[in-house]
Protein backbone atom coordinates (compact mmCIF):
# COMPACT_ATOMS: atom_id res chain seq x y z
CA UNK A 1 7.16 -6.68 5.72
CA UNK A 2 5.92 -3.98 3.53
CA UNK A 3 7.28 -3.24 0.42
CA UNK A 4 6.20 0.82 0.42
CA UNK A 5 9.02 2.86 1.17
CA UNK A 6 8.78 5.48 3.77
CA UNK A 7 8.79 9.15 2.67
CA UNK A 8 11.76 11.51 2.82
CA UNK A 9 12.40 13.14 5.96
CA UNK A 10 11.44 16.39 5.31
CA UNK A 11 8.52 15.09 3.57
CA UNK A 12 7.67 13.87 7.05
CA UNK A 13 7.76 17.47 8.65
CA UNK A 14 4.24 18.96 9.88
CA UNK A 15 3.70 22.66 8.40
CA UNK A 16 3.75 23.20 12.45
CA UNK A 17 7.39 22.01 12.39
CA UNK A 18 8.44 23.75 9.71
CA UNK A 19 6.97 27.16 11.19
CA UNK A 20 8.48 26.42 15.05
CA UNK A 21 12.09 25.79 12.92
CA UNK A 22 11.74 28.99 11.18
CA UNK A 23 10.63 30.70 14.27
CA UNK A 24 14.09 29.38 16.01
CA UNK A 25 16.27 30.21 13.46
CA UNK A 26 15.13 33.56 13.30
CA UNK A 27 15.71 34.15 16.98
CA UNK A 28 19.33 32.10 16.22
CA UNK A 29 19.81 34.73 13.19
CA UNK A 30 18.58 37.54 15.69
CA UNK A 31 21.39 36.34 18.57
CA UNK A 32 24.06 36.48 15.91
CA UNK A 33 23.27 40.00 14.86
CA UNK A 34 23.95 41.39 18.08
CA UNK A 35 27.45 39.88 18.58
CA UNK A 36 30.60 40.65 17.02
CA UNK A 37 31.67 37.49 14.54
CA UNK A 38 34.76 36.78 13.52
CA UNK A 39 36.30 39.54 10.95
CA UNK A 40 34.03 42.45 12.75
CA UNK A 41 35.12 45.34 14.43
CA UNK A 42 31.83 45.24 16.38
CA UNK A 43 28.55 44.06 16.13
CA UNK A 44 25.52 44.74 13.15
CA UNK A 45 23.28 45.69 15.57
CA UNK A 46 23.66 46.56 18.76
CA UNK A 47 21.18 44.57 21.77
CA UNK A 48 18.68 46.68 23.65
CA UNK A 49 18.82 47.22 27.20
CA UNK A 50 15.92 45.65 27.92
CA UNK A 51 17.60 42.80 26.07
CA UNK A 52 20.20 41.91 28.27
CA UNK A 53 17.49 42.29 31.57
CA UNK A 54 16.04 39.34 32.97
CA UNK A 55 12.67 41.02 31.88
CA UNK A 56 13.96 41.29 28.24
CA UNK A 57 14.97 37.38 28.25
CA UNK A 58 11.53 36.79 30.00
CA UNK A 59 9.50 38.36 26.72
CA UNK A 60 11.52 36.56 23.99
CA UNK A 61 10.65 33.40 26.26
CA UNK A 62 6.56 34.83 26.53
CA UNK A 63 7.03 35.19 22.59
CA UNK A 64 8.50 31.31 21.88
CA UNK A 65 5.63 30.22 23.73
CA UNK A 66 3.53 31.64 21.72
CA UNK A 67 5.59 30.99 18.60
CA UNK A 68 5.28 27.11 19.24
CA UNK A 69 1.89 26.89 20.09
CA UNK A 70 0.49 28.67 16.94
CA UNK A 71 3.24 26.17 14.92
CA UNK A 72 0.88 23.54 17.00
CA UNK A 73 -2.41 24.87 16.01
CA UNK A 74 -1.08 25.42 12.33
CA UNK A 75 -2.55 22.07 10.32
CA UNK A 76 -5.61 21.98 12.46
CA UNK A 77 -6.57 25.49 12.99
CA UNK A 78 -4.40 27.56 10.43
CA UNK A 79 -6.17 30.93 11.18
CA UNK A 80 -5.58 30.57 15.02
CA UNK A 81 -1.86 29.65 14.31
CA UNK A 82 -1.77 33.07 12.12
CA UNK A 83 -2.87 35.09 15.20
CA UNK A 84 -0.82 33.45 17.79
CA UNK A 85 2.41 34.15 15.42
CA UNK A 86 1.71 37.55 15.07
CA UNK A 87 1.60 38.25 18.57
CA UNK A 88 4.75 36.69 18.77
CA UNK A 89 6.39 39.08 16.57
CA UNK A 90 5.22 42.35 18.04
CA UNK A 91 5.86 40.44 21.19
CA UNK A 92 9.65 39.54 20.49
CA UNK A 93 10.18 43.51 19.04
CA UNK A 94 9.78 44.80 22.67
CA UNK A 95 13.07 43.51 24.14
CA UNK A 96 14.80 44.01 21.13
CA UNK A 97 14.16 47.52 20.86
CA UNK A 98 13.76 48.36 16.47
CA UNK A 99 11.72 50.41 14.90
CA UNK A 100 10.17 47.90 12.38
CA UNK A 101 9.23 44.33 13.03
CA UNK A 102 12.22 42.75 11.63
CA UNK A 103 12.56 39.68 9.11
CA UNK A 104 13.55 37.46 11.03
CA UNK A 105 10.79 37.69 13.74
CA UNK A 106 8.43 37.40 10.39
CA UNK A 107 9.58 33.74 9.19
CA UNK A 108 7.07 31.99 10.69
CA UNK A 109 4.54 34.18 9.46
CA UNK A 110 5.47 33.47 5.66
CA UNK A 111 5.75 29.86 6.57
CA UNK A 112 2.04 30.20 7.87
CA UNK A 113 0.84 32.42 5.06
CA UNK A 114 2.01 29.90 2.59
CA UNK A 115 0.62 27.18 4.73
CA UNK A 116 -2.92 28.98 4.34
CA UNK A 117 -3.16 29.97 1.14
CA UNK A 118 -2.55 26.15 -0.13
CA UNK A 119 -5.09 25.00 1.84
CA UNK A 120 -7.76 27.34 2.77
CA UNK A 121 -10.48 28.95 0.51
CA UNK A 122 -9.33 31.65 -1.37
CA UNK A 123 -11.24 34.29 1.01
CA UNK A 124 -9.69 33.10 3.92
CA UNK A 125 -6.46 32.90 2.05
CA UNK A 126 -6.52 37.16 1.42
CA UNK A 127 -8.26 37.61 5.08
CA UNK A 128 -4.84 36.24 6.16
CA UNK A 129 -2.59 38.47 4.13
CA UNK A 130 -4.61 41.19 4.98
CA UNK A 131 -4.01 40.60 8.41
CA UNK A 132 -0.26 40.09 8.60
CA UNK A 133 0.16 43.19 6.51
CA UNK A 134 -2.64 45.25 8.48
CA UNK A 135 -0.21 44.51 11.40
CA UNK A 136 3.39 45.72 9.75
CA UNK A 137 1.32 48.76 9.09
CA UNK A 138 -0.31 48.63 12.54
CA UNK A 139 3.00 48.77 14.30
CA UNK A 140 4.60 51.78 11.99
CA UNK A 141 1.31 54.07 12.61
CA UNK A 142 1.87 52.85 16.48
CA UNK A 143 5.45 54.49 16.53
CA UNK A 144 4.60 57.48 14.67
CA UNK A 145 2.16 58.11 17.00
CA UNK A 146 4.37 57.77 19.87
CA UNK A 147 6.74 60.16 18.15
CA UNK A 148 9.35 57.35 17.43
CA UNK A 149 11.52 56.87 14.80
CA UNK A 150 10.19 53.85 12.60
CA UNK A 151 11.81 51.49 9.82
CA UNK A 152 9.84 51.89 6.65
CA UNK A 153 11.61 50.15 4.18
CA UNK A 154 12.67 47.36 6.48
CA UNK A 155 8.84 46.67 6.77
CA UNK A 156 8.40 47.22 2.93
CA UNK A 157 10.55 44.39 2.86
CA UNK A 158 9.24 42.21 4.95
CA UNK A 159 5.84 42.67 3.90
CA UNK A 160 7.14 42.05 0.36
CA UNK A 161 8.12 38.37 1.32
CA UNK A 162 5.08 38.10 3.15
CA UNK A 163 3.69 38.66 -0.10
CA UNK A 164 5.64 36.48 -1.88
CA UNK A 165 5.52 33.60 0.28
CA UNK A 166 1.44 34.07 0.25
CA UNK A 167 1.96 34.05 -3.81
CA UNK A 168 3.51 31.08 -4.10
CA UNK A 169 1.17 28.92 -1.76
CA UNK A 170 -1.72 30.52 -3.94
CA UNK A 171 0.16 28.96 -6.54
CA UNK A 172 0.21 25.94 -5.37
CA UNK A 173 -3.44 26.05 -4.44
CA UNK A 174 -3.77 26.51 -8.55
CA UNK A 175 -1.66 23.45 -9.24
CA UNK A 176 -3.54 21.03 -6.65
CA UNK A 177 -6.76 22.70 -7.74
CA UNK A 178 -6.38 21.96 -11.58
CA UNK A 179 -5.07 18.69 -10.79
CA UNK A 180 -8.12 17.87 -9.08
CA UNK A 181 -10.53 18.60 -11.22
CA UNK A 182 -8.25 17.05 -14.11
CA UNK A 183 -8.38 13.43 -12.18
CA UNK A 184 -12.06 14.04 -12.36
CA UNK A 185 -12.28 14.84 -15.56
CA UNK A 186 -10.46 11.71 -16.53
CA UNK A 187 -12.21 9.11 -14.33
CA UNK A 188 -15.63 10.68 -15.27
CA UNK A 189 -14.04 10.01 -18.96
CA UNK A 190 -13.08 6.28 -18.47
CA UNK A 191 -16.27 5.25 -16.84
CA UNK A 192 -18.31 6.82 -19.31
CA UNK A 193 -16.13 5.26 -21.77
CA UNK A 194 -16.42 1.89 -20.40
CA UNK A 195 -20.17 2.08 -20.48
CA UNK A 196 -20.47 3.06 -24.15
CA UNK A 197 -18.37 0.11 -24.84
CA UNK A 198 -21.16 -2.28 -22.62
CA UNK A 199 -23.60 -0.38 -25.06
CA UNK A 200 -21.95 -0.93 -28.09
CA UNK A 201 -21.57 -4.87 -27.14
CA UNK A 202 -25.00 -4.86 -26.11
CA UNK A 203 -25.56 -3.51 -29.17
CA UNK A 204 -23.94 -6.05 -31.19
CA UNK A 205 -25.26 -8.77 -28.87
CA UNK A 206 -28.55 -8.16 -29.04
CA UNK A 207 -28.93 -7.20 -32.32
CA UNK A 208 -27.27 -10.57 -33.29
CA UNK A 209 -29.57 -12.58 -31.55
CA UNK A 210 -32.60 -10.94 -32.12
CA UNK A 211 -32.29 -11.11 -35.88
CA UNK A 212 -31.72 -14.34 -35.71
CA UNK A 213 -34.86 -15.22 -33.11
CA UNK A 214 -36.95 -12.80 -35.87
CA UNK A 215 -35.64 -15.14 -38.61
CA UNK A 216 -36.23 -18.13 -36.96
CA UNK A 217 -39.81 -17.44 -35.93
CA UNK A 218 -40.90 -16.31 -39.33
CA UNK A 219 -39.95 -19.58 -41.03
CA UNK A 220 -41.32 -21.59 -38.08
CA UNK A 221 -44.92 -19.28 -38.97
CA UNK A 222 -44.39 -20.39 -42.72
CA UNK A 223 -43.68 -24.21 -41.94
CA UNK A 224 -45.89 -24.68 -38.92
CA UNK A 225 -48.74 -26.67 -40.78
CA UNK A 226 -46.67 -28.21 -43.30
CA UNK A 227 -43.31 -28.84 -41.58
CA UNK A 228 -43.98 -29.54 -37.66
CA UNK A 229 -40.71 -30.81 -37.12
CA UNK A 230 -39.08 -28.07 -38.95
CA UNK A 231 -41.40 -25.35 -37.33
CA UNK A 232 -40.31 -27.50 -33.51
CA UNK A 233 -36.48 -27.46 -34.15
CA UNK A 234 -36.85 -23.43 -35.37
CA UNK A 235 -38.36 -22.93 -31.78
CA UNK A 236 -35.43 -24.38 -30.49
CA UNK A 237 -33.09 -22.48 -31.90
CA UNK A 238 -35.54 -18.77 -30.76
CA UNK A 239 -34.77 -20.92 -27.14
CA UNK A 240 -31.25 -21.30 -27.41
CA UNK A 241 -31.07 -17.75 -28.82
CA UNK A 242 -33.12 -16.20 -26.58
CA UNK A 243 -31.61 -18.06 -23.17
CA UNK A 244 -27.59 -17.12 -24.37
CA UNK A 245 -28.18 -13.18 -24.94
CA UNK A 246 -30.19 -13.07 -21.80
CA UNK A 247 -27.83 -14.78 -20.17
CA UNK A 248 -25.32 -12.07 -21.85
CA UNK A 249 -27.69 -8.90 -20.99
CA UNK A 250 -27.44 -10.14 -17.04
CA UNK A 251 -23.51 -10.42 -17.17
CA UNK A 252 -23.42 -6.76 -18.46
CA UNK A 253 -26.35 -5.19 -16.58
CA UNK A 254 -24.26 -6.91 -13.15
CA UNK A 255 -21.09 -5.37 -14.80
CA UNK A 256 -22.38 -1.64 -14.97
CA UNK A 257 -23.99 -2.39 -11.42
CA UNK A 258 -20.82 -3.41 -10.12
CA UNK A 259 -18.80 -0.26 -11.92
CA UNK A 260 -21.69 1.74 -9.99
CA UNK A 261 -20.58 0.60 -6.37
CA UNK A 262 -16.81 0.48 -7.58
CA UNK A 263 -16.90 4.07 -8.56
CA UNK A 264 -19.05 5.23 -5.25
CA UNK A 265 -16.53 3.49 -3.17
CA UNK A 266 -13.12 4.91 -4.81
CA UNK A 267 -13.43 8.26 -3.75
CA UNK A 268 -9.87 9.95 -2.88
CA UNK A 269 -9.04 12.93 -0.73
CA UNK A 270 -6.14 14.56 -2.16
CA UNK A 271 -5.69 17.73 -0.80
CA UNK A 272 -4.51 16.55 2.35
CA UNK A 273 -1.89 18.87 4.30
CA UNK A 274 1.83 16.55 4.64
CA UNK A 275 3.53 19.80 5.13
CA UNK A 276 3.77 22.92 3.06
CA UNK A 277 4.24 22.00 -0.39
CA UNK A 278 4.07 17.98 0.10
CA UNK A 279 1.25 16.13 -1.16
CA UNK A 280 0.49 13.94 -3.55
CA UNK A 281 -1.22 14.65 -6.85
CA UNK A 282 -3.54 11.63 -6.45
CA UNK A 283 -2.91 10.02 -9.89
CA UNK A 284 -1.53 6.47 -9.85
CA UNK A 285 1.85 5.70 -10.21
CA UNK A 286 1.11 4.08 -13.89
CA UNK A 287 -0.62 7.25 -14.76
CA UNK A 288 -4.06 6.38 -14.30
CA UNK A 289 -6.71 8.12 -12.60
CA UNK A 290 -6.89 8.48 -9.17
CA UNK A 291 -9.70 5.56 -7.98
CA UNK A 292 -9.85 3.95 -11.62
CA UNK A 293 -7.73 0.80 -11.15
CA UNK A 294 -5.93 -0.02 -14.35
CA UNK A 295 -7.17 -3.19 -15.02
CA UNK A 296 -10.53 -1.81 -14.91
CA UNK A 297 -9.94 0.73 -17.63
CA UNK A 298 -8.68 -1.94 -20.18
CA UNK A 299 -11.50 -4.47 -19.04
CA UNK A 300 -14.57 -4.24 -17.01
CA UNK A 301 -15.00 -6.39 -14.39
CA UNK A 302 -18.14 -8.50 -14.66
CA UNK A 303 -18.35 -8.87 -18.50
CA UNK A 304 -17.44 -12.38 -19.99
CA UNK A 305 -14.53 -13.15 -21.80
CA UNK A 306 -14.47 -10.94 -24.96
CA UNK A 307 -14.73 -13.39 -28.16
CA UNK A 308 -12.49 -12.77 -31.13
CA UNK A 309 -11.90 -14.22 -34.91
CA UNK A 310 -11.65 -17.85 -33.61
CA UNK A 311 -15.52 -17.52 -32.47
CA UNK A 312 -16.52 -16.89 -36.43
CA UNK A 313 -16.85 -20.69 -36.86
CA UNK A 314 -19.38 -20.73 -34.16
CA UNK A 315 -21.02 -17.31 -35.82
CA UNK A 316 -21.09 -19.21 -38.48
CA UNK A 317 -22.62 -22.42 -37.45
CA UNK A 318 -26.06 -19.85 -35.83
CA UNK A 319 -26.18 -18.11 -38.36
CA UNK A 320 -26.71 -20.98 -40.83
CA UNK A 321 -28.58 -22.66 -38.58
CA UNK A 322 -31.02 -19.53 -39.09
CA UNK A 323 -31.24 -20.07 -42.67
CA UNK A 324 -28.35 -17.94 -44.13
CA UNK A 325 -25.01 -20.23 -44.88
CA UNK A 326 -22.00 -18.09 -43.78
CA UNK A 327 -18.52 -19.78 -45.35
CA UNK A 328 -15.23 -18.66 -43.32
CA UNK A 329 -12.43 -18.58 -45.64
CA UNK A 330 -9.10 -17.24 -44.14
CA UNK A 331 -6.20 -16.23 -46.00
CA UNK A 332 -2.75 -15.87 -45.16
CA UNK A 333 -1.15 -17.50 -41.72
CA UNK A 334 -3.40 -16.51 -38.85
CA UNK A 335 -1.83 -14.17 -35.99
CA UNK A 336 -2.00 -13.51 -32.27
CA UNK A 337 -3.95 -10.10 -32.41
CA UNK A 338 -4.33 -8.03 -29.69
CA UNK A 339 -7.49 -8.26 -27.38
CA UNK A 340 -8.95 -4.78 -28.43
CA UNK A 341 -7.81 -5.75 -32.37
CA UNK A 342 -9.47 -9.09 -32.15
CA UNK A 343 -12.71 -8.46 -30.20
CA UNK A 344 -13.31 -5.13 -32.72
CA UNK A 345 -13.09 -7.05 -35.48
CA UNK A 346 -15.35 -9.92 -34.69
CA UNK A 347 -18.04 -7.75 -33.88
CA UNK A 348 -17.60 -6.09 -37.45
CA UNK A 349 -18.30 -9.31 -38.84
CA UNK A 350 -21.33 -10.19 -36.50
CA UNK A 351 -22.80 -6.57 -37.25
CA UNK A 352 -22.24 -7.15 -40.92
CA UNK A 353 -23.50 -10.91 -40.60
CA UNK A 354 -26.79 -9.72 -38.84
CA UNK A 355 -27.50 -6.98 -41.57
CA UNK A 356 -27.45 -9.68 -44.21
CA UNK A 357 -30.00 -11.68 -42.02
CA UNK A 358 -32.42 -8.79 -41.36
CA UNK A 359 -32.17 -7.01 -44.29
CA UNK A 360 -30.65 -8.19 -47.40
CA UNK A 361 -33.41 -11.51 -48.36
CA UNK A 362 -29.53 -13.20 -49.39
CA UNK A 363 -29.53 -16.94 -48.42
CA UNK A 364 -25.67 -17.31 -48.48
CA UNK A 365 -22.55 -14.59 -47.75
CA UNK A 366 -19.02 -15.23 -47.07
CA UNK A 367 -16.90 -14.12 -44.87
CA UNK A 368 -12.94 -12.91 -45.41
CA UNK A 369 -10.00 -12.82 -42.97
CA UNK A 370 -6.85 -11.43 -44.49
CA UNK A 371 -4.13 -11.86 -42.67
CA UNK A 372 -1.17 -11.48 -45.52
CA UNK A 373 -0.56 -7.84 -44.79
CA UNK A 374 2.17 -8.25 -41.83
CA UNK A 375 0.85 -4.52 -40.73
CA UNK A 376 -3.04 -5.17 -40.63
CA UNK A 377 -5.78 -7.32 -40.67
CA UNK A 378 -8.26 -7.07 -43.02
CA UNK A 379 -12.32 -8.40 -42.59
CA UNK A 380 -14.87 -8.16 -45.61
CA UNK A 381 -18.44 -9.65 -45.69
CA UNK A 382 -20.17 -9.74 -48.60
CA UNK A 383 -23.42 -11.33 -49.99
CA UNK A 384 -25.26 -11.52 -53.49
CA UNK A 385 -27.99 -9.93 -52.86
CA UNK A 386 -31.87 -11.22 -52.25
CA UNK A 387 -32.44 -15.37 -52.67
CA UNK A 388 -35.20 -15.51 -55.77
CA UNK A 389 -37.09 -17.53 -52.90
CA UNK A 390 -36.92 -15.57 -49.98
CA UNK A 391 -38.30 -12.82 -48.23
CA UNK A 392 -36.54 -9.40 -47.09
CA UNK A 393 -36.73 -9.51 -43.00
CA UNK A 394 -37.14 -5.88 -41.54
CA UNK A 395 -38.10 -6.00 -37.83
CA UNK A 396 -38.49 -2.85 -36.57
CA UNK A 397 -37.23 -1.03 -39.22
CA UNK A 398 -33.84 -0.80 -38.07
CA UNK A 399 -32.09 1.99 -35.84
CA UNK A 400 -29.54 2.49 -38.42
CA UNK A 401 -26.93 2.24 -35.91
CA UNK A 402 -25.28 -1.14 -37.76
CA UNK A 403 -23.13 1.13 -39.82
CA UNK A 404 -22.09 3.65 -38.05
CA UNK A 405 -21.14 1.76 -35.02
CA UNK A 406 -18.80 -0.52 -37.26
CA UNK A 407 -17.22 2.87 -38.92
CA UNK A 408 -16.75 3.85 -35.01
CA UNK A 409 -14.94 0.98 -34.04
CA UNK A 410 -12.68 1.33 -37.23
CA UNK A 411 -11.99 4.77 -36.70
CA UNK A 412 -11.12 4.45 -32.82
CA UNK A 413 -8.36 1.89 -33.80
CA UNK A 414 -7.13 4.55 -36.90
CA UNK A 415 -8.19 2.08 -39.58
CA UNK A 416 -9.95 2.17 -42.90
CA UNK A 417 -13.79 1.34 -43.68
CA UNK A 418 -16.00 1.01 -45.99
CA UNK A 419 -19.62 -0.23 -47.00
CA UNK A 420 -21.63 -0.20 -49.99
CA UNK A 421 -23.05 -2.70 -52.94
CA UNK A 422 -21.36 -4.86 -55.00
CA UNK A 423 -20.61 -4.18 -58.56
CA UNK A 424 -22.56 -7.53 -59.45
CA UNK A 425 -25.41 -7.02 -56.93
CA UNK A 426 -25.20 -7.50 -53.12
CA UNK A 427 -23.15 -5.94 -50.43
CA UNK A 428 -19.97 -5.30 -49.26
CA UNK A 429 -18.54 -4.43 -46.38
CA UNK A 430 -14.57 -3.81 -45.52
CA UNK A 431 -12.81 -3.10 -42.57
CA UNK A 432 -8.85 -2.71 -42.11
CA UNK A 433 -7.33 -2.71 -38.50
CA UNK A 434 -3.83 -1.69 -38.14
CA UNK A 435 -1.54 -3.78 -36.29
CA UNK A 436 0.93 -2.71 -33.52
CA UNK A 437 4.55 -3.40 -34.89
CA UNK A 438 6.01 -6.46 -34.30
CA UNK A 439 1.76 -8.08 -33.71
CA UNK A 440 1.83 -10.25 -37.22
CA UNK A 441 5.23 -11.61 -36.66
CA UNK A 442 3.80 -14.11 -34.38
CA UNK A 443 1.86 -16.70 -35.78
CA UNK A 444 -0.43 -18.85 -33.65
C-alpha cells in the first residue's frame, strides 16, 4: 500500500478539462441571459431567431464540437487547440446574433492562452495572443464592412481578459523558469562543493602520508650502511604508508566516479503540464535540490568513514614512528562533537602535524584538545623549533596550501585561527570551532 497521497481533485484536471468546463459554462451563462430569472421583468438579452431554429441549435452543437476537441488537443498540441477554439467562438456568434464576440464564448480562449504562455516558448506564447486578438479585431472590421452595427467596447473587454489571462500564464512561465535554473544553480553548487571537500581530504591525506614516506626514506638513506635493520623497518613503514593512502586515493577517485554517474542519472523534468497552474517546483520536500539526495549532500557516497579527534592517538603513533614524537594531552571532559566539527578539526591537527614533519627539523611537538569551553573546542599544535641534530625536510618545496586550507576550514565553521612562531622559538598553530548549543553538554 503506498504511503503517497493522491493529489487534490482539481489538481487532477487536464488544461483540456478545464477549457471544455469553461467552454460549458459559458454556453450555461449564455442560456441564462436570454431568459427571464426570477425578479426580472424580462430577459438581459433577448435570443436570436436563428436561435430558437433547429439550424440555430444545430451551430451551437457544430461549435461544442469543436469546443471539445481543441480542449482535447490542448496539452498535446496547444496551438491546434487555440485554432479550433476560435472557430468555435465566431462559430457560436452566428445563432446568437451580437455584434461582438461575447465573453462568455471567449472563456476557453483565456483558459488556452494561459495554458500556452506557461508552457510554450515565449514566441509562440505572443503568436498566440496575436492571434486571438487579430480575430476580435477580425470580426469588428467584418461587420463594419457589412454595414452592421458592432460592439466595440464589449470586445475591448474581452480582449482585455484575453490579455490578462495571457499575463498571468507569462507569469507563471517566469516563476517555473527562475525556479529552474535556481535548482540548477544549487545542485551544480553542492556537487562542486562535495568535490572540493574530496580535494581538500585528498589534500590532507596525501600530504600526510607523503611527508611521512619522504621522512622515512631519508633516514633509511642515512642509516642504510650503518643501521640495516633500522634502514629495513623505515622501508616498512614507506610500505605501510604508501599501501593505506593508495588505498585512500582509490576510495575517493571511486567516490567522484560514482557522484559522476549519480549526477548523469538524476536528471528531472519539471516543467511538466498537470493542468494550468499545477506543477511542481521540483525541489525536495526537505528543501534540497531537485536530483541531489540529502544524504548525499552531507556525505558522499563512496568515501570511508570520516576520522575525528579519537584517531589522534593513531596520528600520533605514525607520526612518531617517522621520527617526530607527537604527545596528545586533552584537557577538560571530552564531548560528542558533531561529524563536520570533529572530522574539521582532526585534519587541522594532521595538516599542522605534517608541517612540523616536512618543514620545521623539530623532533618532538605536542598536541592540545581543549574541551573546557562548553561553547567550543579548541586544537593547538605547537613545536620548539629545529632538533640541534636534525635536518629541515622540504620535498618539493611546498604548495603553500597547508595554511590556508586550515584557515578555510575554520572560517567555513565561523571559528577563530591563527598561526605563527612561538615567543620562545617554534610554531604555533590555533584553531577554535564553535559548538552548536546544547553539543558540549554531552559527554562521551
Amino acid at each position: 500500500m503506498s504511503a503517497t497521497p493522491s493529489a487534490p481533485f482539481l489538481k487532477r484536471v487536464t488544461p483540456g478539462g478545464w477549457a471544455a468546463l469553461a467552454w460549458l459554462a459559458g454556453l450555461l451563462f449564455t442560456g441564462l441571459l436570454r431568459l427571464r430569472m426570477p425578479g426580472q421583468s424580462e430577459a438581459d438579452v433577448l435570443p436570436g431567431v436563428i436561435l430558437l431554429r433547429w439550424d440555430g441549435v444545430t451551430t451551437l452543437l457544430i461549435a461544442t464540437a469543436l469546443a471539445l476537441r481543441g480542449s482535447a488537443l490542448l496539452t498535446r498540441r496547444p496551438a491546434a487547440a487555440l485554432r479550433f477554439l476560435l472557430v468555435a467562438a465566431v462559430v457560436a456568434c452566428i445563432p446568437l446574433g451580437v455584434d461582438a464576440i461575447p465573453f462568455a464564448q471567449y472563456l476557453a480562449v483565456d483558459v488556452a492562452l494561459y495554458v500556452i504562455a506557461v508552457v510554450r516558448p515565449p514566441r509562440e506564447a505572443v503568436r498566440a495572443l496575436l492571434l486571438a486578438l487579430g480575430l476580435l479585431a477580425g470580426y469588428l472590421a467584418f461587420r463594419l464592412l457589412r454595414g452592421w452595427t458592432v460592439g466595440t467596447t464589449t470586445e475591448l473587454a474581452v480582449a482585455m481578459t484575453a490579455v490578462v489571462a495571457w499575463l498571468l500564464g507569462r507569469s507563471e512561465y517566469q516563476s517555473r523558469t527562475y525556479a529552474e535554473s535556481s535548482r540548477a544553480q544549487a545542485a551544480a553548487q553542492a556537487v562542486t562543493a562535495e568535490r572540493l571537500r574530496i580535494a581538500r581530504e585528498m589534500h590532507d591525506t596525501v600530504a600526510h602520508s607523503i611527508g611521512i614516506v619522504a621522512l622515512q626514506a631519508g633516514a633509511a638513506r642515512r642509516v642504510i650502511d650503518t643501521q640495516p635493520e633500522g634502514a629495513r623497518q623505515a622501508l616498512a613503514e614507506i610500505e605501510t604508508a604508501s599501501r593505506e593512502t593508495l588505498a585512500g586515493l582509490r576510495r575517493m577517485l571511486g567516490a567522484l566516479r560514482t557522484a559522476d554517474r549519480t549526477d548523469a542519472a538524476a536528471t528531472t523534468d519539471g516543467t511538466g503540464i498537470d493542468g494550468p497552474g499545477i506543477g511542481t517546483d521540483g525541489a525536495g520536500t526537505d528543501g534540497t535540490p531537485a536530483g541531489i539526495p540529502a544524504d548525499r549532500l552531507a556525505q558522499p557516497s563512496g568515501l570511508p568513514e570520516a576520522p575525528g579527534l579519537s584517531a589522534l592517538d593513531r596520528l600520533a603513533e605514525v607520526t612518531g614512528a617517522a621520527g617526530v614524537r607527537v604527545t596528545v594531552r586533552r584537557v577538560g571532559a571530552p564531548c560528542s562533537l558533531p561529524p563536520d566539527i570533529d572530522l574539521s578539526a582532526f585534519r587541522l591537527v594532521q595538516e599542522s602535524v605534517t608541517n612540523v614533519v616536512r618543514h620545521s627539523g623539530a623532533d618532538t611537538c605536542t598536541v592540545t584538545v581543549d574541551h573546557r569551553d562548553p561553547v567550543a573546542v579548541a586544537v593547538t599544535v605547537e613545536d620548539r623549533g629545529p632538533a640541534a641534530d636534525r635536518e629541515r625536510e622540504r620535498p618539493g618545496g611546498g604548495s603553500g596550501y597547508g595554511l590556508a586550507g586550515m584557515r578555510e576550514r575554520v572560517a567555513l565553521l565561523h571559528g577563530e585561527f591563527s598561526a605563527g612562531p612561538r615567543p620562545g622559538g617554534g610554531f604555533r598553530v590555533t584553531a577554535r570551532l564553535p559548538l552548536p548549543t546544547g553539543t558540549g553538554a554531552t559527554t562521551r
